[in-house]
N, C-alpha and C. Protein backbone atom coordinates (compact mmCIF):
# COMPACT_ATOMS: atom_id res chain seq x y z
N UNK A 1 0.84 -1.18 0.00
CA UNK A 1 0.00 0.00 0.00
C UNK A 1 0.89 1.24 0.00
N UNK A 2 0.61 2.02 -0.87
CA UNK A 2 1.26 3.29 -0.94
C UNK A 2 1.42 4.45 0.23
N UNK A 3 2.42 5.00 0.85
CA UNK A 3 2.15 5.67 1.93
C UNK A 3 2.02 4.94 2.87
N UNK A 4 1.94 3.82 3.06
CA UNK A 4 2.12 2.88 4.26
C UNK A 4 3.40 3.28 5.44
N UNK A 5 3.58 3.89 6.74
CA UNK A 5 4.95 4.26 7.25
C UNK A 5 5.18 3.25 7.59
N UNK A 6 7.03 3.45 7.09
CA UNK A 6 7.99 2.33 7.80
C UNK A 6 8.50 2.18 8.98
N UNK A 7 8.56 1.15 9.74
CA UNK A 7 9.13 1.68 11.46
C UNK A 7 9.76 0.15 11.28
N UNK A 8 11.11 0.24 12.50
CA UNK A 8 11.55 -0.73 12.78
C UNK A 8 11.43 -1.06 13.92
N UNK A 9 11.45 -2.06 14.43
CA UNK A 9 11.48 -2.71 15.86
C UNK A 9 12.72 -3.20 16.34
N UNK A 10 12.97 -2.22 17.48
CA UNK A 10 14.33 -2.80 18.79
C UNK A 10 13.83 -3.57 19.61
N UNK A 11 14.53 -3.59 20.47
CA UNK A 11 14.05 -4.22 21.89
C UNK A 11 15.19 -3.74 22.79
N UNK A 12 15.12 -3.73 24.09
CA UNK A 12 16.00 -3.70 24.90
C UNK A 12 16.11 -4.18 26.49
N UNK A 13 17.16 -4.35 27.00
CA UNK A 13 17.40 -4.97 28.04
C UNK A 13 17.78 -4.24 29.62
N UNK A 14 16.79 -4.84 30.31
CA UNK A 14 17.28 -3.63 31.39
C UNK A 14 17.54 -4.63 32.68
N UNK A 15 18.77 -4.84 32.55
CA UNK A 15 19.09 -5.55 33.57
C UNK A 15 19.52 -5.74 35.13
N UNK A 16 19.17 -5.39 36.05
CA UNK A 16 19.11 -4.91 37.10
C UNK A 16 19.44 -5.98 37.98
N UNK A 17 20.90 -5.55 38.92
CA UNK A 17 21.25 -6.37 39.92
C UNK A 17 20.73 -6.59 41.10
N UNK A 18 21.18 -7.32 42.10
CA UNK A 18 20.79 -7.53 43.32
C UNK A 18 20.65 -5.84 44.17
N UNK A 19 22.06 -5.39 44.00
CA UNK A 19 22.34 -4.29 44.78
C UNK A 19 21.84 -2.98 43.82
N UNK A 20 20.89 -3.22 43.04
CA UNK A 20 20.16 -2.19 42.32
C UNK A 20 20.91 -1.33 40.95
N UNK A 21 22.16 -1.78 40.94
CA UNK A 21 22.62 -1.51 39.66
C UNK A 21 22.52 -2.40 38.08
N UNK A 22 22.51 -1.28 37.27
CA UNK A 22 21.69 -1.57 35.90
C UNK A 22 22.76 -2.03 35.09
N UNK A 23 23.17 -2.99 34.07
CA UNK A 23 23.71 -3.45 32.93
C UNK A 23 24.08 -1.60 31.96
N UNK A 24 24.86 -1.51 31.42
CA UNK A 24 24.48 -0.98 30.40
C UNK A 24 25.97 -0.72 29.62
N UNK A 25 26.12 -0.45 28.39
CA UNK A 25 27.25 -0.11 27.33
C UNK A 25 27.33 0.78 27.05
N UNK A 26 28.83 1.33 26.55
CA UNK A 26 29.45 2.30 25.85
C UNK A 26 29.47 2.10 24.83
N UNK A 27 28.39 2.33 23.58
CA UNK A 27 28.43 2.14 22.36
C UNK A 27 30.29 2.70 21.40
N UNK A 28 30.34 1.57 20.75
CA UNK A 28 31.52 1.59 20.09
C UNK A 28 31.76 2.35 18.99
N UNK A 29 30.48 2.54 18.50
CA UNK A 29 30.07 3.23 17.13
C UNK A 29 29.84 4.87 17.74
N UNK A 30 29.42 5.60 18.36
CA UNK A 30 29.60 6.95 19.08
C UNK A 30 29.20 7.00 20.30
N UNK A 31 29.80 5.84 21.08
CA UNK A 31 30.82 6.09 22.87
C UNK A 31 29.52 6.86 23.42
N UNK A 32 28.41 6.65 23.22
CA UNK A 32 27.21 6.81 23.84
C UNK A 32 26.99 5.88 25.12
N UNK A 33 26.16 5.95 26.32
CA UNK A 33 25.64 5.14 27.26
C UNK A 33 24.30 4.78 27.09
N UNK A 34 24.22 3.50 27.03
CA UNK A 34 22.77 2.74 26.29
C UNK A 34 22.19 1.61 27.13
N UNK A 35 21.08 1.31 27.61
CA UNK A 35 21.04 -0.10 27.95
C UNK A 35 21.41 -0.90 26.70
N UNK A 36 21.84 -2.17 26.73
CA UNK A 36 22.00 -3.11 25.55
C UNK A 36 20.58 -3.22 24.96
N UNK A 37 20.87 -3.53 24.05
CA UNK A 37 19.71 -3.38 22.80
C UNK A 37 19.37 -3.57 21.30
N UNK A 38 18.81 -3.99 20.57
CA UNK A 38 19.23 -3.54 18.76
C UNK A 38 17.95 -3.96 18.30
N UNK A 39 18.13 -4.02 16.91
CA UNK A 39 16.81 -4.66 16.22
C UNK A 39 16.87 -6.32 16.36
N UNK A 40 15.35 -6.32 16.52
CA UNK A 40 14.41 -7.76 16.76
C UNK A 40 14.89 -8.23 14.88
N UNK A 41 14.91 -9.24 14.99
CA UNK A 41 15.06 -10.20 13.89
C UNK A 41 13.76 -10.75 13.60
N UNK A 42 13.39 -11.11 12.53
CA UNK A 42 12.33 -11.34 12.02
C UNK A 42 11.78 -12.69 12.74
N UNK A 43 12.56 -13.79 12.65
CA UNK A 43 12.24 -14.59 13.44
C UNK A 43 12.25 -14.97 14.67
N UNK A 44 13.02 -13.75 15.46
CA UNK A 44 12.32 -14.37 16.99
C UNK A 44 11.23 -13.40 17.74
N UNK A 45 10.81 -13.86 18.96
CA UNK A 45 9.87 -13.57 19.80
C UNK A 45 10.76 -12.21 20.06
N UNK A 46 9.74 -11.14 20.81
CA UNK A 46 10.67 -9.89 21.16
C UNK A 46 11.46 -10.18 22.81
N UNK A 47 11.44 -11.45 23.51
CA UNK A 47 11.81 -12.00 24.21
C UNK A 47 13.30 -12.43 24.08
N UNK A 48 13.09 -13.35 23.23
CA UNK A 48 14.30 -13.87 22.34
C UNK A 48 14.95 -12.88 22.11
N UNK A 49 14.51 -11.96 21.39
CA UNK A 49 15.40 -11.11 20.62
C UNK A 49 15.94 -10.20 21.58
N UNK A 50 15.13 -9.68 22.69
CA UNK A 50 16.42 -8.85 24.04
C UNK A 50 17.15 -10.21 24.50
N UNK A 51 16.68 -10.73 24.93
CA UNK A 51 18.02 -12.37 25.16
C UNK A 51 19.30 -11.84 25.01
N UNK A 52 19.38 -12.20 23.13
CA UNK A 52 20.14 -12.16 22.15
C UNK A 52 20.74 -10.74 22.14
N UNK A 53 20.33 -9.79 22.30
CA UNK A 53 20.99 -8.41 21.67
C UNK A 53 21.92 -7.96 23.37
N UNK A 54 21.03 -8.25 24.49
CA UNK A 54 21.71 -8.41 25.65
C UNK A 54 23.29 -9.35 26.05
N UNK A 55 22.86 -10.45 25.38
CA UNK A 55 24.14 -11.40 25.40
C UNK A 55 25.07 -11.08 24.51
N UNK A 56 24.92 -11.08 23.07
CA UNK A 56 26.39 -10.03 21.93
C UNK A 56 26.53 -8.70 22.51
N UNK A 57 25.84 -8.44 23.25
CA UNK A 57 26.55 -6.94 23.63
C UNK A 57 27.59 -6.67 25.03
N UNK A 58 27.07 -7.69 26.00
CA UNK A 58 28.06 -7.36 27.31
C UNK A 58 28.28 -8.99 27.83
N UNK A 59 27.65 -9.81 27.26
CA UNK A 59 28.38 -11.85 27.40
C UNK A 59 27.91 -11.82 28.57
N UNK A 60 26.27 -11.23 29.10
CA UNK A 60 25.54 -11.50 29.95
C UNK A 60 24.51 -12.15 29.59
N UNK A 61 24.15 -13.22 30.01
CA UNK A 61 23.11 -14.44 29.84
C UNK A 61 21.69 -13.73 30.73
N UNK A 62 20.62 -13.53 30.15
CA UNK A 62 19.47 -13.12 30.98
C UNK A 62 17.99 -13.52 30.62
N UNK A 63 17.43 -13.75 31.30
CA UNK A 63 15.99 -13.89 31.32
C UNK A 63 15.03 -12.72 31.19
N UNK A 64 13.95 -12.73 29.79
CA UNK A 64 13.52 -11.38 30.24
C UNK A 64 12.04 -11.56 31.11
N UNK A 65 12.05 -10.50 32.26
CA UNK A 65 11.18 -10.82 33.36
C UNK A 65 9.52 -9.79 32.80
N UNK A 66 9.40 -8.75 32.44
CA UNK A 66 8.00 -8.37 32.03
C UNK A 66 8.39 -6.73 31.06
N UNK A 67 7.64 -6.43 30.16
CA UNK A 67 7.69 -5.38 29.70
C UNK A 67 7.54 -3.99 30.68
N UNK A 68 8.62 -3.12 30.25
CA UNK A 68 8.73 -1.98 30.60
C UNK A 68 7.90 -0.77 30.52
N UNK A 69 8.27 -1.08 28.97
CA UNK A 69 7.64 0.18 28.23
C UNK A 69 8.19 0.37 27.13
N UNK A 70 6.94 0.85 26.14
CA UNK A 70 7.00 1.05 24.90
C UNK A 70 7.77 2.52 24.39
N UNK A 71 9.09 2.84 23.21
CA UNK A 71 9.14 3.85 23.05
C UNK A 71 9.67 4.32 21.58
N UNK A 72 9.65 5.52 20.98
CA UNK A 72 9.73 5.86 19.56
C UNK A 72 10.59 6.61 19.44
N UNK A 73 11.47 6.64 18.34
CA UNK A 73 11.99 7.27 18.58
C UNK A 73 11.46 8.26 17.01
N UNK A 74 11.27 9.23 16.93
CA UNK A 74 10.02 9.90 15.73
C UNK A 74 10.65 10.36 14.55
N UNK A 75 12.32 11.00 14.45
CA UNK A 75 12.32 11.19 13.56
C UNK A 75 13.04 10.01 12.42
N UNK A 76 13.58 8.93 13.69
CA UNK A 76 13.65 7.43 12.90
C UNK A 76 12.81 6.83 12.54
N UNK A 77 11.76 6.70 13.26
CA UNK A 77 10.65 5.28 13.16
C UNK A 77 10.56 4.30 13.64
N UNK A 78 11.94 4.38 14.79
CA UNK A 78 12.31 2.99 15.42
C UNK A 78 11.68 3.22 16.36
N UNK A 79 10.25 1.78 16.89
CA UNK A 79 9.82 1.44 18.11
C UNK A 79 10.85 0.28 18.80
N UNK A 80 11.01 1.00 20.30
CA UNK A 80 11.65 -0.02 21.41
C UNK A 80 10.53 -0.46 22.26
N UNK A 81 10.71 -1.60 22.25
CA UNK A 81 9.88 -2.44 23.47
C UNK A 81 10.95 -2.71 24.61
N UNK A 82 10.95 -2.43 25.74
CA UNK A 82 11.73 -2.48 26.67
C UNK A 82 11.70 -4.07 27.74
N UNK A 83 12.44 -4.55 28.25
CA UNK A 83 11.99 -5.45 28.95
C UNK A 83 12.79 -5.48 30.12
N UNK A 84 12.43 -5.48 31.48
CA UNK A 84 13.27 -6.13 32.65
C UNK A 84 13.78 -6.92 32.53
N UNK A 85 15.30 -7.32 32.83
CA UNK A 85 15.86 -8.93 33.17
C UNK A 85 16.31 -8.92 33.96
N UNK A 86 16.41 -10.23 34.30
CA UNK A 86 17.49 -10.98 35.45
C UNK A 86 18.72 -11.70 34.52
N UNK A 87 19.66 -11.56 35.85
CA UNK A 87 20.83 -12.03 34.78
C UNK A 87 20.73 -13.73 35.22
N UNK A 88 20.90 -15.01 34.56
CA UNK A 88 21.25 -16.09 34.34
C UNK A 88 22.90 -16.58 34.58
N UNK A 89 23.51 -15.56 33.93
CA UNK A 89 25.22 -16.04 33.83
C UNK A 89 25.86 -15.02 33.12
N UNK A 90 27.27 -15.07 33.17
CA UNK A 90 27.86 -14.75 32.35
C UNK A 90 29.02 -13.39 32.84
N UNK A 91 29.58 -12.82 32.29
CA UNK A 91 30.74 -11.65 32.56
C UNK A 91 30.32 -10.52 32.32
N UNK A 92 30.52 -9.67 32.55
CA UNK A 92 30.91 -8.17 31.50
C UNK A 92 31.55 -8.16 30.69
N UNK A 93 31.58 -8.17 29.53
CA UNK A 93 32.52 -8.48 28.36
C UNK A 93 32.39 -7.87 27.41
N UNK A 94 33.31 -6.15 26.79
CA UNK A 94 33.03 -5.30 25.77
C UNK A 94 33.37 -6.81 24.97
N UNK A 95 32.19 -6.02 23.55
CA UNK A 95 32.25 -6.21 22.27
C UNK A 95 32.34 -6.12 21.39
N UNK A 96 32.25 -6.30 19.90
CA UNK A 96 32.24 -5.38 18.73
C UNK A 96 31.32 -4.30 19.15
N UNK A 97 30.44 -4.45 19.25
CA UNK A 97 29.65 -3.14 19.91
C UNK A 97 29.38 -2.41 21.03
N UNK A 98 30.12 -2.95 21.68
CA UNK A 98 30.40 -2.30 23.14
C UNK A 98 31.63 -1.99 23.43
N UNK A 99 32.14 -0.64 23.59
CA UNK A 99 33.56 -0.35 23.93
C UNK A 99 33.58 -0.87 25.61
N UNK A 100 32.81 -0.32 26.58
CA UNK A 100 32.91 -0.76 27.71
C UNK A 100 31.55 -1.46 28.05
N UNK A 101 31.14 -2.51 29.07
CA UNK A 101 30.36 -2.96 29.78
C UNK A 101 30.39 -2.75 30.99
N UNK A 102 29.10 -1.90 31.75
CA UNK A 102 29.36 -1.51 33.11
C UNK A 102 28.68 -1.69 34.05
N UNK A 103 28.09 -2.09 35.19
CA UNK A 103 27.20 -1.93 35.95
C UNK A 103 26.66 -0.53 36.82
N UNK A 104 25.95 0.23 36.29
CA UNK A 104 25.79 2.03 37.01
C UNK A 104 24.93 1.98 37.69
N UNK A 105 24.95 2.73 38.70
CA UNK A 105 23.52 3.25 39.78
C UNK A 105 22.24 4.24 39.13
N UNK A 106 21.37 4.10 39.48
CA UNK A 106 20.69 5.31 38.49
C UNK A 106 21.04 6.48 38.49
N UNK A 107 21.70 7.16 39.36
CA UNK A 107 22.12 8.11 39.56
C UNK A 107 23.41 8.31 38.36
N UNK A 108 24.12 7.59 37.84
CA UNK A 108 24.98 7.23 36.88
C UNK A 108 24.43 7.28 35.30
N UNK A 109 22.82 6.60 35.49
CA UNK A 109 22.10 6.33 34.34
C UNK A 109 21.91 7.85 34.14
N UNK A 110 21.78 8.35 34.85
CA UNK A 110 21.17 10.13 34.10
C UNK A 110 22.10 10.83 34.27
N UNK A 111 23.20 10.70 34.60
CA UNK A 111 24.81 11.54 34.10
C UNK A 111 25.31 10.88 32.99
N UNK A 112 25.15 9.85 32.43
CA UNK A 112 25.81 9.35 31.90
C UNK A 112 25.01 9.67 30.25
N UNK A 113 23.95 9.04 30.55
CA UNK A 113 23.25 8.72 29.11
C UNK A 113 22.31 9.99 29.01
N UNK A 114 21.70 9.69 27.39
CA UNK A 114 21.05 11.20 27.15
C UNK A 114 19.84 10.53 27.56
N UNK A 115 18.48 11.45 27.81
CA UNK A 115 17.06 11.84 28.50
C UNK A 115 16.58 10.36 27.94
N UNK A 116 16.88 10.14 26.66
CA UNK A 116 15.94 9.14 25.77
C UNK A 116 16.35 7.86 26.03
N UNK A 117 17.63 7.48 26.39
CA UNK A 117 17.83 6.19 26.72
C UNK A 117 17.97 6.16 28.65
N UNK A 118 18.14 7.06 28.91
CA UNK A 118 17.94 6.90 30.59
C UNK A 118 16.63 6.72 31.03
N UNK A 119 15.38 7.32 30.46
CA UNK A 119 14.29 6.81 30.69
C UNK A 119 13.85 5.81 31.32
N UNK A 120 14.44 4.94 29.76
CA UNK A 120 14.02 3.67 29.64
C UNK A 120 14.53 3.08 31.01
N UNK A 121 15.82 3.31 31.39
CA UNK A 121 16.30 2.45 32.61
C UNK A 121 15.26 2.89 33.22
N UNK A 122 15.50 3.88 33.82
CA UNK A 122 14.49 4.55 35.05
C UNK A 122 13.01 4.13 35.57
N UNK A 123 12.64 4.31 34.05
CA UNK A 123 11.17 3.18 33.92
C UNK A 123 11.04 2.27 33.90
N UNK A 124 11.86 1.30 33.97
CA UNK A 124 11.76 0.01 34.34
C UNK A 124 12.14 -0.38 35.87
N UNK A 125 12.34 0.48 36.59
CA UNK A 125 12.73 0.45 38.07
C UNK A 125 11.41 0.50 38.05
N UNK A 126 10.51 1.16 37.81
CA UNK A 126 9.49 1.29 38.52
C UNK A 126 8.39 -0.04 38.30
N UNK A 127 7.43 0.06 39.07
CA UNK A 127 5.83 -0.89 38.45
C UNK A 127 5.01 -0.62 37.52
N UNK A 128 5.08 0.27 37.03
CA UNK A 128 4.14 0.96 35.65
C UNK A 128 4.80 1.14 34.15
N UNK A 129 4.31 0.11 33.38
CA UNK A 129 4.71 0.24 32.08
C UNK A 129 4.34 1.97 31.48
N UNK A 130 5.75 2.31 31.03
CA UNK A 130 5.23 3.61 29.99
C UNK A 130 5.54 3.68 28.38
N UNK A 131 4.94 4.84 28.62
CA UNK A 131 4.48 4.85 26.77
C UNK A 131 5.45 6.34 26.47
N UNK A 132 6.62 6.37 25.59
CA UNK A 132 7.05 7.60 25.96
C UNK A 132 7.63 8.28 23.99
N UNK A 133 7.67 9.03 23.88
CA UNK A 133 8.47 9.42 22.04
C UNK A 133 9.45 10.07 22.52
N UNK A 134 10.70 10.41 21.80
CA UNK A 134 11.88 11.22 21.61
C UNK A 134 12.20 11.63 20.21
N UNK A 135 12.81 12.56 20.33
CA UNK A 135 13.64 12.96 18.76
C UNK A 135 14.98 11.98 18.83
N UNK A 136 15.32 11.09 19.44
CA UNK A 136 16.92 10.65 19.76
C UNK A 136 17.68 11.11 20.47
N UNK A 137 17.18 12.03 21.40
CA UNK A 137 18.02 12.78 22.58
C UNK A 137 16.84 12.94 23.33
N UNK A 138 16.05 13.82 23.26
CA UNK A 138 15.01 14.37 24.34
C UNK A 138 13.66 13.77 23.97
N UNK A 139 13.21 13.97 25.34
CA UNK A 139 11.63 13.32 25.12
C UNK A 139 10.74 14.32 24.21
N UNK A 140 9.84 13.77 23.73
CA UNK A 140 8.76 14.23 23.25
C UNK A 140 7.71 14.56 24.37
N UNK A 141 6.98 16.03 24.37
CA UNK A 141 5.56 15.48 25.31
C UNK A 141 4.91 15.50 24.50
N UNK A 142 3.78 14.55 25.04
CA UNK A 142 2.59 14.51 24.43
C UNK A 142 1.09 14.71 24.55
């Protein structure tokens, strides 16, 4: 259908320790602070697919525990579905796409990273799934 908009689908991982600190990377590609994350693959569940984008990014093994929250980013098109995990196994281990792998306090998550990806951590601390847009730095209101 003509005019049909294109959007892609991420997912991401918000992995949260015992002592309340969060998973997250130094993107390799522009040294940004991100929870781990990327695009869902056609064939798996959006489960699967934070799994997967969580484990190639910091060689942490995790379970994902319930949705976060949904978010856009508007002038891409890319929707993130967010998910809580628990970790299963595994190291901290930069990757091709991770210059560093770190464990931060939230207080870290919002010095560190911009408005649009700290959110996401933030909101997943909490009990209430949200619904949120950005330009790729700052939120949208709506």
């Amino acid at each position: 259908m003509a005019g049909t908009p294109q959007h892609s689908v991420s997912v991401a991982g918000i992995v949260v320790r015992e002592d309340g600190r969060v998973l997250a990377i130094q993107r390799r590609d522009n040294a940004h602070w991100e929870p781990p994350g990327g695009v869902l693959e056609l064939a798996e569940t959006f489960e699967q697919g934070v799994c997967r984008e969580v484990a190639e990014e910091t060689g942490i093994r995790v379970e994902a525990e319930r949705l976060t929250g949904a978010y856009k980013n508007l002038p891409r098109g890319v929707v993130a579905l967010v998910f809580r995990c628990r970790v299963l196994g595994g190291e901290p281990t930069a990757t091709d796409e991770s210059l560093r792998v770190d464990w931060l306090t939230p207080d870290e998550v919002r010095e560190y990273m911009d408005p649009a990806y700290a959110v996401r951590v933030l909101d997943a601390l909490t009990d209430t799934p949200a619904s949120r847009a950005h330009d790729g730095v700052q939120l949208v209101a709506t």
